[in-house]
N, C-alpha and C. Protein backbone atom coordinates (compact mmCIF):
# COMPACT_ATOMS: atom_id res chain seq x y z
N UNK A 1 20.75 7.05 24.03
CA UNK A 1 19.41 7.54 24.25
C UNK A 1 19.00 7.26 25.69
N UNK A 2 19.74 6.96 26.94
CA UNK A 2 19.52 7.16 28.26
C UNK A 2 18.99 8.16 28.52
N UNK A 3 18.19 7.63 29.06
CA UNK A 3 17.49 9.11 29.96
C UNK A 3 18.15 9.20 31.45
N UNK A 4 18.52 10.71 31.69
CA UNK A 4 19.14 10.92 32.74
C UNK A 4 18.13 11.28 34.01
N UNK A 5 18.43 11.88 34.80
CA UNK A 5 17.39 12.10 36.11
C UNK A 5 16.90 13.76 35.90
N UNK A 6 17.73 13.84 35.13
CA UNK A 6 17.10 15.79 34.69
C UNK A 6 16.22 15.52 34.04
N UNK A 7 16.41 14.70 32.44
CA UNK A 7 15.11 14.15 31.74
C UNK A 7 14.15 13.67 32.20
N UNK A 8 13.82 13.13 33.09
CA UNK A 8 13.78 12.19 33.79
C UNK A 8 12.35 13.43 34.38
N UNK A 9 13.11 14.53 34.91
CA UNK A 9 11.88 15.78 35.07
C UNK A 9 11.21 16.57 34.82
N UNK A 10 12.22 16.53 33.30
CA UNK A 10 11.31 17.20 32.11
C UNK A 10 10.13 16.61 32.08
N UNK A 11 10.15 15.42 31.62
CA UNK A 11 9.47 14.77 31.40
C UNK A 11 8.53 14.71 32.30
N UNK A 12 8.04 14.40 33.85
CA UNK A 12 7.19 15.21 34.79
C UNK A 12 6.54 16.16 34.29
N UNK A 13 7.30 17.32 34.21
CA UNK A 13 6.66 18.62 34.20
C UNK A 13 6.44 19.03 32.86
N UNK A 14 6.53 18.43 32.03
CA UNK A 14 6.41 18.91 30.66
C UNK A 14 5.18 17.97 30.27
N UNK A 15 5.07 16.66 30.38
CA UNK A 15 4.22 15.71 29.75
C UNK A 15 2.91 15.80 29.68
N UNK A 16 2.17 16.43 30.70
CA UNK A 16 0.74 16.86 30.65
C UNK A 16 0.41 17.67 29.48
N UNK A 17 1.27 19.08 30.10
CA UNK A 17 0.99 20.41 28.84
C UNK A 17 0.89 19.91 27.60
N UNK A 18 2.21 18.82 27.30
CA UNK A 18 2.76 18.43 25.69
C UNK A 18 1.33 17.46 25.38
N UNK A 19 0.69 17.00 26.07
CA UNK A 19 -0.60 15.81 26.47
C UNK A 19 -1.94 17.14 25.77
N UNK A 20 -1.83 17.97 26.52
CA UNK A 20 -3.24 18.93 26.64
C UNK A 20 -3.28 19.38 24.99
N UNK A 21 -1.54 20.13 24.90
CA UNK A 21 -1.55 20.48 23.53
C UNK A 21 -1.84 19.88 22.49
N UNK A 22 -1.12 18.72 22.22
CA UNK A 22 -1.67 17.86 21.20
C UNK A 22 -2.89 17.10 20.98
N UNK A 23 -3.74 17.35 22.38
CA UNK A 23 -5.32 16.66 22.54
C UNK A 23 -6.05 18.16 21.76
N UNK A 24 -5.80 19.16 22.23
CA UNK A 24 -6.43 20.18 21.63
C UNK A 24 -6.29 20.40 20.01
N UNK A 25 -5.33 20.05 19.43
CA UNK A 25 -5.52 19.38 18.35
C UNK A 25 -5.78 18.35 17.44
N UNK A 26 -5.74 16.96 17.68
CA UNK A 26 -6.05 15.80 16.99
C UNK A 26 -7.61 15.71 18.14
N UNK A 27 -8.11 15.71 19.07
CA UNK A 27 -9.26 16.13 20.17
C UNK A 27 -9.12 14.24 20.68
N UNK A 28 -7.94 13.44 20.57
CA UNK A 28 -7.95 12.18 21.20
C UNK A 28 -7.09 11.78 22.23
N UNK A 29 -7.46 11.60 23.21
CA UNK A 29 -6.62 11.25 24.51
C UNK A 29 -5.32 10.06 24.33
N UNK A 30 -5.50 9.26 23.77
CA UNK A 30 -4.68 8.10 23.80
C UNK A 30 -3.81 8.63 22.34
N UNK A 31 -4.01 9.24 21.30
CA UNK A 31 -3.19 9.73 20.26
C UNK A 31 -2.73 10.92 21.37
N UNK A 32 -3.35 11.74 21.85
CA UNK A 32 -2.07 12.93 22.11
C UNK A 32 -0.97 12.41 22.95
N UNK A 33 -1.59 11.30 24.00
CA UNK A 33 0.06 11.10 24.99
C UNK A 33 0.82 10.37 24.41
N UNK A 34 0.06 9.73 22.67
CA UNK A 34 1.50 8.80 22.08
C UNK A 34 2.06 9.76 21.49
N UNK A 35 1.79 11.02 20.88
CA UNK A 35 2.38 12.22 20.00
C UNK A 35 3.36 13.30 21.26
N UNK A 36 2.90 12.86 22.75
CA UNK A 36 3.59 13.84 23.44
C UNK A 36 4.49 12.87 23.86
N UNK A 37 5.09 11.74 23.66
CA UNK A 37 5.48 10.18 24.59
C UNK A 37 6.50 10.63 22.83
N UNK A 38 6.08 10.42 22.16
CA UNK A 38 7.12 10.88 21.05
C UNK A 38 7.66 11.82 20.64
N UNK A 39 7.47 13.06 21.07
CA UNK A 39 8.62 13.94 21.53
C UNK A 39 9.47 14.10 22.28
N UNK A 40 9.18 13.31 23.82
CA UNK A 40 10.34 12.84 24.33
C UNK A 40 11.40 11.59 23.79
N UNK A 41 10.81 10.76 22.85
CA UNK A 41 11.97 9.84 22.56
C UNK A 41 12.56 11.09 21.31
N UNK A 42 11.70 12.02 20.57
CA UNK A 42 12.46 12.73 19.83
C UNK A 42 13.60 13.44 19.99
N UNK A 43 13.37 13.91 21.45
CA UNK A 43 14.56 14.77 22.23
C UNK A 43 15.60 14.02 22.62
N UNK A 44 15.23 12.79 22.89
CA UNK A 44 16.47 12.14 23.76
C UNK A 44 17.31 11.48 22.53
N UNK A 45 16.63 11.35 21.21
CA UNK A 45 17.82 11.50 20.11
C UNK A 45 18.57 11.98 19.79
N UNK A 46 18.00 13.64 19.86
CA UNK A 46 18.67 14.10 19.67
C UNK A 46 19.22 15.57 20.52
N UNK A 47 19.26 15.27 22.41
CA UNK A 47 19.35 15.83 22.89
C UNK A 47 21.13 16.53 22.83
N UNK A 48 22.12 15.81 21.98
CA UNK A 48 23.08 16.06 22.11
C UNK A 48 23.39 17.22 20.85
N UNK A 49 22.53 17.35 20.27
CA UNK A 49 22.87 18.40 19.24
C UNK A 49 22.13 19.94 19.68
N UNK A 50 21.54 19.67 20.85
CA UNK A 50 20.35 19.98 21.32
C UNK A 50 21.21 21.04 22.54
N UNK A 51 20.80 22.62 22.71
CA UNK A 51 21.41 23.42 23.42
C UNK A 51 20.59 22.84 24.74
N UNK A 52 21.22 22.75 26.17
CA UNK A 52 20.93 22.81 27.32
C UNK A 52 20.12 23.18 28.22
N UNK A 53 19.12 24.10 27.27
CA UNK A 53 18.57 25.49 28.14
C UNK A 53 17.14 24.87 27.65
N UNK A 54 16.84 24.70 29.30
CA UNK A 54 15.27 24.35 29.22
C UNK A 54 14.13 24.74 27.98
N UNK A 55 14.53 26.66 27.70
CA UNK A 55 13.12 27.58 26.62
C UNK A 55 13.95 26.55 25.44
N UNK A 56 15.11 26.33 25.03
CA UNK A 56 15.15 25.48 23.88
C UNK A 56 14.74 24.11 24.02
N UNK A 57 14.92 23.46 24.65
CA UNK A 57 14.42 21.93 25.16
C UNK A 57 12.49 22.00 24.88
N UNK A 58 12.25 22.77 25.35
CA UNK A 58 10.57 23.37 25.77
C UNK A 58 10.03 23.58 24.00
N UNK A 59 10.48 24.74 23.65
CA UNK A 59 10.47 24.97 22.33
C UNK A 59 10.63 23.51 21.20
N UNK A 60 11.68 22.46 21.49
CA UNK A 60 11.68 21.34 20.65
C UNK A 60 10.32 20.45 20.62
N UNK A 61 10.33 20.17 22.00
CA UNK A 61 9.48 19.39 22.34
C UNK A 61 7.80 20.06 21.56
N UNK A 62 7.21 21.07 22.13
CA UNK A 62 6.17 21.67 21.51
C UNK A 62 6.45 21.56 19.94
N UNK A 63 7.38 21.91 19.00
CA UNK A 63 7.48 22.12 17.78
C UNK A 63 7.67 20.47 17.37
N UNK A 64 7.86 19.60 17.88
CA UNK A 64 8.20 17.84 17.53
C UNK A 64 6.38 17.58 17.24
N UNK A 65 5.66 17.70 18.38
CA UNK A 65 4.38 17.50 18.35
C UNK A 65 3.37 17.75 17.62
N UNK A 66 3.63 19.37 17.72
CA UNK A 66 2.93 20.65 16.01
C UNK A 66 2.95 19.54 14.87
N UNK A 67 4.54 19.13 14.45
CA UNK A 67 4.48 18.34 13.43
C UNK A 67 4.17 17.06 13.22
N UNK A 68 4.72 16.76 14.51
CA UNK A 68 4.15 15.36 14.61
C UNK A 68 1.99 15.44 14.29
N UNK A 69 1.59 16.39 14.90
CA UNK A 69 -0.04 16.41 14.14
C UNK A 69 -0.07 17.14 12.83
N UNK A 70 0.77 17.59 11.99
CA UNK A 70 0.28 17.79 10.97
C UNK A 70 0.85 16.56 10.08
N UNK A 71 1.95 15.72 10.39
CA UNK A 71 1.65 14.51 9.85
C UNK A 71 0.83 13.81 9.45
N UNK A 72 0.17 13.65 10.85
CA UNK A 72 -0.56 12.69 11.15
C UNK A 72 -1.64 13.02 10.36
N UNK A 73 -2.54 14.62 10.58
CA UNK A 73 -3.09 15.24 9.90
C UNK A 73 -3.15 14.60 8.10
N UNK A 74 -1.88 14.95 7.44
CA UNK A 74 -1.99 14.72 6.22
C UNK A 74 -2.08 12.75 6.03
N UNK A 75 -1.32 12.08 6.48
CA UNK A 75 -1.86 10.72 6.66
C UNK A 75 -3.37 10.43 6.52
N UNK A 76 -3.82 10.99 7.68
CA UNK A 76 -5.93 10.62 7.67
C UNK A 76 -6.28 11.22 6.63
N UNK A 77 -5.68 12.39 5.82
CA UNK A 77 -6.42 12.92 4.60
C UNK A 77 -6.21 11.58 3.72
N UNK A 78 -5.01 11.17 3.43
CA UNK A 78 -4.10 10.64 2.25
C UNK A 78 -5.74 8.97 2.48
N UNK A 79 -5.73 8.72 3.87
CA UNK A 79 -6.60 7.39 4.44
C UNK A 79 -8.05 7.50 3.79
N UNK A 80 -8.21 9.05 4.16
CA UNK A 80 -9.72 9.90 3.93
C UNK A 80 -9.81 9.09 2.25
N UNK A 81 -9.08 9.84 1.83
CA UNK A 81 -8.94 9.65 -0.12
C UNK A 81 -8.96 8.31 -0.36
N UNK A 82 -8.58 7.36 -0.15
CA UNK A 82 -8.51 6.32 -0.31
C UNK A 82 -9.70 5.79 -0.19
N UNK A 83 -10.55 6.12 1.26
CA UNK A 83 -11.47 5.28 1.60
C UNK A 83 -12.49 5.57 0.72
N UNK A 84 -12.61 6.87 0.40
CA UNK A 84 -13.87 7.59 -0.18
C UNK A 84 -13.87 7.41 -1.90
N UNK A 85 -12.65 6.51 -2.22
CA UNK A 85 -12.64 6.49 -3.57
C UNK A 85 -12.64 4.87 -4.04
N UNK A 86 -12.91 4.31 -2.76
CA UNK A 86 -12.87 2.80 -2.77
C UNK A 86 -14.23 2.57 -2.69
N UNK A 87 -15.04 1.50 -3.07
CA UNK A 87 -16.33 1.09 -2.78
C UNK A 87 -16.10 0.11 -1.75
N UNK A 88 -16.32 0.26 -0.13
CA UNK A 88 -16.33 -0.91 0.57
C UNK A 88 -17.32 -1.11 0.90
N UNK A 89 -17.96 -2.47 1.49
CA UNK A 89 -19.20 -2.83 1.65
C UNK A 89 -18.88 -3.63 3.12
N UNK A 90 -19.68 -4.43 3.25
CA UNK A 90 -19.63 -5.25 5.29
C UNK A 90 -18.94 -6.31 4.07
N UNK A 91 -19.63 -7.21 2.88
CA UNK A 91 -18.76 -7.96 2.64
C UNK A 91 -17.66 -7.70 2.05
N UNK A 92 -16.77 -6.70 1.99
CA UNK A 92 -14.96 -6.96 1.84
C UNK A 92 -14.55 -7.70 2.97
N UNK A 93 -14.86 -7.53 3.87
CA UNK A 93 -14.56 -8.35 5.29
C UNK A 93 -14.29 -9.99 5.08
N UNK A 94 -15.80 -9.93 4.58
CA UNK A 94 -15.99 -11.91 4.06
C UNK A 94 -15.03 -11.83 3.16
N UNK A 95 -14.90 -11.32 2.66
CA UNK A 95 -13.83 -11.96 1.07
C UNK A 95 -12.69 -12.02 0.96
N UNK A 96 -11.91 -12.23 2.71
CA UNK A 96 -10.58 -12.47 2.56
C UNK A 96 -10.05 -13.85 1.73
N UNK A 97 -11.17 -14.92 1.67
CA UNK A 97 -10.98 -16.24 1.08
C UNK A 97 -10.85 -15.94 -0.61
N UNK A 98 -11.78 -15.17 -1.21
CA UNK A 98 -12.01 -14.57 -2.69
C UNK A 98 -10.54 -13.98 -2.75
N UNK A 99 -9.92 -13.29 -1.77
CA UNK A 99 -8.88 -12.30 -2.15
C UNK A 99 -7.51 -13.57 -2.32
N UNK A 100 -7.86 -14.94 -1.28
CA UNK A 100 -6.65 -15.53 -1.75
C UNK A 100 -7.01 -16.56 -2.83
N UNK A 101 -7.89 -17.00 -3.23
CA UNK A 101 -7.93 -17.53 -4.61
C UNK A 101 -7.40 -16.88 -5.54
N UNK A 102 -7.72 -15.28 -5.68
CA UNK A 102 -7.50 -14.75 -6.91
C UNK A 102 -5.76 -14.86 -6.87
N UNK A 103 -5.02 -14.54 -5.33
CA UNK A 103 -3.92 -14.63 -5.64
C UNK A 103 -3.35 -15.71 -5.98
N UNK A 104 -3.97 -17.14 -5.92
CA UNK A 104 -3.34 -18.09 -6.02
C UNK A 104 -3.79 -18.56 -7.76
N UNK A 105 -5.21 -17.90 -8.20
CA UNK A 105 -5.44 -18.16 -9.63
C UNK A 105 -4.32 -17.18 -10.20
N UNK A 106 -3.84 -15.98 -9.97
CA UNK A 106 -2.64 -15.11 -10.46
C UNK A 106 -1.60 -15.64 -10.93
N UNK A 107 -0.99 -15.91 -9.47
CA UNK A 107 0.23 -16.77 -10.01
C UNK A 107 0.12 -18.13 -10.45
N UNK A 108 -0.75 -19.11 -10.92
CA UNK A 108 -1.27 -20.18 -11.76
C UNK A 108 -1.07 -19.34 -12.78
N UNK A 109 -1.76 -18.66 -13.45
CA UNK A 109 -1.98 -18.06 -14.49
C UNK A 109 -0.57 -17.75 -15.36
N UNK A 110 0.22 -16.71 -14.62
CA UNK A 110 1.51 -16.14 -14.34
C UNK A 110 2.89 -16.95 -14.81
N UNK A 111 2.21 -18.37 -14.14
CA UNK A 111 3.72 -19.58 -14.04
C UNK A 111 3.15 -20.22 -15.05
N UNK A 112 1.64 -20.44 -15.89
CA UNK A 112 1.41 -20.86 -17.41
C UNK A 112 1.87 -19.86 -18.04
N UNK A 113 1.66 -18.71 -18.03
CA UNK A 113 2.18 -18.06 -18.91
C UNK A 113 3.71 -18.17 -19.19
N UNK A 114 4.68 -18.21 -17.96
CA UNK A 114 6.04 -18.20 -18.25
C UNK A 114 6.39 -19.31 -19.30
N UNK A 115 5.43 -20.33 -19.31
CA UNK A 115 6.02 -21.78 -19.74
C UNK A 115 5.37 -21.97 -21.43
N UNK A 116 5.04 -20.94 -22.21
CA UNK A 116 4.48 -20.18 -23.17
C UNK A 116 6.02 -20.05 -24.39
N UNK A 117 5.49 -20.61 -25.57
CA UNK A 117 7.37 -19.74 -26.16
C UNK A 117 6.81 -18.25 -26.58
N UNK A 118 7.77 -17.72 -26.53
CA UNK A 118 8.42 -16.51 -26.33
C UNK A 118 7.13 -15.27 -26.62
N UNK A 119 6.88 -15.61 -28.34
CA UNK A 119 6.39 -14.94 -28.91
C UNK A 119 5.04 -15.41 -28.70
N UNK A 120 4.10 -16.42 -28.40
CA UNK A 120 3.00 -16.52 -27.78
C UNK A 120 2.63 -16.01 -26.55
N UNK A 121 3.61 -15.89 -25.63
CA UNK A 121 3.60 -15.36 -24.46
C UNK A 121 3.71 -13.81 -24.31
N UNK A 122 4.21 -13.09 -25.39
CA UNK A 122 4.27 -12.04 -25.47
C UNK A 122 2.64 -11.27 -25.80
N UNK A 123 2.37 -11.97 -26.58
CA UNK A 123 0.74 -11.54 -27.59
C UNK A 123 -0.12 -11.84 -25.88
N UNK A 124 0.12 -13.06 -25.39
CA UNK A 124 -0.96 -13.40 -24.46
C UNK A 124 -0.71 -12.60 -23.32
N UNK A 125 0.27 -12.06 -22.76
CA UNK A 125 0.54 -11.38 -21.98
C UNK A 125 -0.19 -10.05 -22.33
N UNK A 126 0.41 -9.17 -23.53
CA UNK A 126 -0.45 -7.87 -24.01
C UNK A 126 -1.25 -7.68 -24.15
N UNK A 127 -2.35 -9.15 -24.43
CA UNK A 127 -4.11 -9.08 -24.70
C UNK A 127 -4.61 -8.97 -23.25
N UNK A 128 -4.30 -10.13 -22.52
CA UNK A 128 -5.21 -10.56 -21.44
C UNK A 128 -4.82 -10.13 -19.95
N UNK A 129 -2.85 -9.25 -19.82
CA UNK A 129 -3.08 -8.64 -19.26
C UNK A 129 -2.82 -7.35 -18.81
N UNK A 130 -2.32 -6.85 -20.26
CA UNK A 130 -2.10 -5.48 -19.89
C UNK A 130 -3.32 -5.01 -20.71
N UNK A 131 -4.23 -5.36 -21.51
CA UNK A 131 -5.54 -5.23 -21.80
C UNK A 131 -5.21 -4.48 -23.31
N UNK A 132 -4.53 -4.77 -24.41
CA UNK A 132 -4.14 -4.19 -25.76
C UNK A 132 -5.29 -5.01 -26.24
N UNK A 133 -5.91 -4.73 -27.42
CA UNK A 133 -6.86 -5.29 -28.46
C UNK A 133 -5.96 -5.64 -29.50
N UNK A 134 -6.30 -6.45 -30.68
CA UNK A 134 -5.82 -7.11 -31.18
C UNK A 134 -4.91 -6.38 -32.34
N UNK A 135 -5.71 -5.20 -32.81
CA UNK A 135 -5.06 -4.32 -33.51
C UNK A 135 -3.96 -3.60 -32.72
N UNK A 136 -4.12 -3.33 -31.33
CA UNK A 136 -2.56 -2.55 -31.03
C UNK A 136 -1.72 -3.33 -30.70
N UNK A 137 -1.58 -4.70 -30.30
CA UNK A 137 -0.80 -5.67 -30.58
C UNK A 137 -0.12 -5.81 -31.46
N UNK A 138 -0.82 -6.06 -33.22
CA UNK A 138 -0.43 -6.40 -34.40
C UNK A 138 0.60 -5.34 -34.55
N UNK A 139 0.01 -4.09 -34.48
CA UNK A 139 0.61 -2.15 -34.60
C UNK A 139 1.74 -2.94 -34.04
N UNK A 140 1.92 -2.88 -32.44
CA UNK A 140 3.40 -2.95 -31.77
C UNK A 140 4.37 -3.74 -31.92
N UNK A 141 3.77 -4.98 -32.59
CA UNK A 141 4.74 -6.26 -32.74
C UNK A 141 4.99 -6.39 -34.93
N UNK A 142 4.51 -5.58 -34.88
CA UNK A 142 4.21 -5.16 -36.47
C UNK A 142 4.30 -6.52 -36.92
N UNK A 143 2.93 -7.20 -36.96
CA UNK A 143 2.71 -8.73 -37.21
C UNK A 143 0.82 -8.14 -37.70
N UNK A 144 0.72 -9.52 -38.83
CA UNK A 144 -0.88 -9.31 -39.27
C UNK A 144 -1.77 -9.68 -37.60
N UNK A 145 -2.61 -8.92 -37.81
CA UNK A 145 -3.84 -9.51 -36.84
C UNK A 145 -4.77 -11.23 -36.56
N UNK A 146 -4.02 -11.76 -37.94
CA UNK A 146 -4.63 -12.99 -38.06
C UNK A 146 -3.61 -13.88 -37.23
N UNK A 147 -1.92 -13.39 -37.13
CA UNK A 147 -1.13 -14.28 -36.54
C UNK A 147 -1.44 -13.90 -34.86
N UNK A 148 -2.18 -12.83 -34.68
CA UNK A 148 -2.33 -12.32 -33.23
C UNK A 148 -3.47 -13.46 -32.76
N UNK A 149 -4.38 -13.59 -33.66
CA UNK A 149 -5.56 -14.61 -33.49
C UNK A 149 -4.92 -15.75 -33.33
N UNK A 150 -4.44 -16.28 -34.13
CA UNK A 150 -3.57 -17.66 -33.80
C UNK A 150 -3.13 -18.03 -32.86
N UNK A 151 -1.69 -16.99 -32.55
CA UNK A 151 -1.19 -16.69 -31.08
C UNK A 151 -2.24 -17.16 -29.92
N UNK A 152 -3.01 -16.16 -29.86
CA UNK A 152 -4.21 -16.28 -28.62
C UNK A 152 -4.85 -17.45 -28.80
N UNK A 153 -4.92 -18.13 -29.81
CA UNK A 153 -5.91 -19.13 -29.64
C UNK A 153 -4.73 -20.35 -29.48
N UNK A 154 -3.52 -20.88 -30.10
CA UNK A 154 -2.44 -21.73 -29.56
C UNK A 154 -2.47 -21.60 -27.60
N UNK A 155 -2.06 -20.11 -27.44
CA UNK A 155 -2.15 -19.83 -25.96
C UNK A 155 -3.08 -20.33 -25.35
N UNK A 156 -4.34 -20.12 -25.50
CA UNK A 156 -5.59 -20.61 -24.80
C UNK A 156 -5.31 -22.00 -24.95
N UNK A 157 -5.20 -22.79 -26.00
CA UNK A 157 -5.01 -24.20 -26.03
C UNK A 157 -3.76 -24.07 -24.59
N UNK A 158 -2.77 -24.16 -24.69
CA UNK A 158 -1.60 -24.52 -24.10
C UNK A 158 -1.90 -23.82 -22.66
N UNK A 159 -3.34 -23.16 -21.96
CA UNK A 159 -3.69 -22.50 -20.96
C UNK A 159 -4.26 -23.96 -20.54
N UNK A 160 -5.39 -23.73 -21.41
CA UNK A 160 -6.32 -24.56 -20.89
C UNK A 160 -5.21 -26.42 -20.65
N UNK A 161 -4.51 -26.94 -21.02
CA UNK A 161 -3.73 -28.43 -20.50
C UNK A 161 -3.07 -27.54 -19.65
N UNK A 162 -2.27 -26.56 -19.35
CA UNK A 162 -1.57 -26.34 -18.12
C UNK A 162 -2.11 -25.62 -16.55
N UNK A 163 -3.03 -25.40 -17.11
CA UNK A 163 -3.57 -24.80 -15.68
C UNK A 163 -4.59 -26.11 -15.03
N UNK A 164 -5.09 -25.59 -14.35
CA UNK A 164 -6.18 -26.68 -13.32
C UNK A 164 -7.33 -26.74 -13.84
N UNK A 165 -8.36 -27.61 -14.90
CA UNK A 165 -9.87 -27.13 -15.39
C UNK A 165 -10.19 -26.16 -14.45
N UNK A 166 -10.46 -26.22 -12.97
CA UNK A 166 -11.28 -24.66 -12.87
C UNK A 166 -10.26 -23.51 -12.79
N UNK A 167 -9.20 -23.54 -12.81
CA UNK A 167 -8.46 -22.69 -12.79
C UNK A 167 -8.47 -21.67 -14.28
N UNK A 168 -8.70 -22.76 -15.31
CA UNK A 168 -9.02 -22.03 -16.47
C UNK A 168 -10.04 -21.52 -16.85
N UNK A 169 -11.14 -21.99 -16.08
CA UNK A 169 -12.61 -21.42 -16.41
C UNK A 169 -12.73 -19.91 -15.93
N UNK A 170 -11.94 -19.71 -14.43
CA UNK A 170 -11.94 -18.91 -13.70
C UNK A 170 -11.25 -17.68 -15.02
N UNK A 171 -10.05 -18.30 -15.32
CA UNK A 171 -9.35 -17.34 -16.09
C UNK A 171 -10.17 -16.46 -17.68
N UNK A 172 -10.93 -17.38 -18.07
CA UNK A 172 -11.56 -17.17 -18.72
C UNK A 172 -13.06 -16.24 -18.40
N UNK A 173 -13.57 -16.45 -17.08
CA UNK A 173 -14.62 -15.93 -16.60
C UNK A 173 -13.80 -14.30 -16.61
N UNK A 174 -12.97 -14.51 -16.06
CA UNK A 174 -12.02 -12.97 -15.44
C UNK A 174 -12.07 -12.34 -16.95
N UNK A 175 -11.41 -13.05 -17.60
CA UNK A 175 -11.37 -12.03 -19.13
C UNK A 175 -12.36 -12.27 -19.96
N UNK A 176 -13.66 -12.54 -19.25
CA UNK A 176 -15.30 -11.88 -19.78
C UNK A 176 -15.46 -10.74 -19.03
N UNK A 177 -15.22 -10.35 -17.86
CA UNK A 177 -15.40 -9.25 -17.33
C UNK A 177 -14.60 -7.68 -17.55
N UNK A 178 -13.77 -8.07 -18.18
CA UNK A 178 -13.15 -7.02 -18.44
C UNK A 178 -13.17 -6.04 -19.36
């Protein structure tokens, strides 16, 4: 991927236009010369498969960019969707501390659960967190609903000595909200 002293003038005389073009579409100065700055590393990849002749060289470069903004294009939509379907507020910002408790109440939760026998861990897993009620539990594990009650309530015992007191309150607060 050397650039030679011919490239070397493409790049001169080409870099503005490839600059203007791609500003006239995305309308941002510092995105078009990184979208026209990346058609030249595009070319010099693959300048060897690449015919010699400047109108083809010219032609790559313009057509690298085109796509390179309709990428980009579909990206800010894909960003657009996301943002507009998320509720953010000024405090998501603050709540990077909230975001690592929960991960650290998770895997608490996660590593009690592993330490669960088999078939308690199974019921407590399907109630609290893939969110089954007690009847589609019983249905799937084709067991009465009263041994599902049991289950959950042994589990909660064997939650509540293995986790941290607030760690379990927390856990318990979480599956009031749900």
């Amino acid at each position: 991927m050397k650039a030679t002293d011919q490239d070397r003038l493409l790049f001169k005389k080409h870099y503005r236009a490839l600059c203007y073009f791609a500003w006239q579409m995305v309308q941002d100065k510092e995105t078009s010369e990184d979208l026209a700055q990346d058609a030249f590393v595009a070319y010099l990849n693959n300048k060897t498969t690449l015919a010699n002749d400047e109108n083809t060289i010219k032609s790559f470069l313009y057509t690298s960019v085109k796509h390179a903004v309709y990428n980009l294009s579909r990206h800010n939509k894909v960003v657009r969707k996301f943002w507009e379907r998320t509720v953010f507020t000024e405090s998501d910002d603050i709540d990077y501390e909230h975001q690592i408790i929960r991960a650290e109440f998770t895997i608490a939760v996660h590593e009690a659960l592993e330490k669960l026998p088999d078939g308690c861990r199974k019921i407590m897993t399907m109630s609290y967190v893939d969110g089954y009620s007690n009847e589609e539990i019983a249905q799937e594990l084709q067991v009465s609903i009263n041994t599902i009650k049991t289950q959950k309530r042994r589990g909660l015992s064997v939650l509540r000595e293995k986790l941290n007191f607030n760690y379990f309150w927390l856990f318990v607060l979480a599956l009031s909200t749900l």
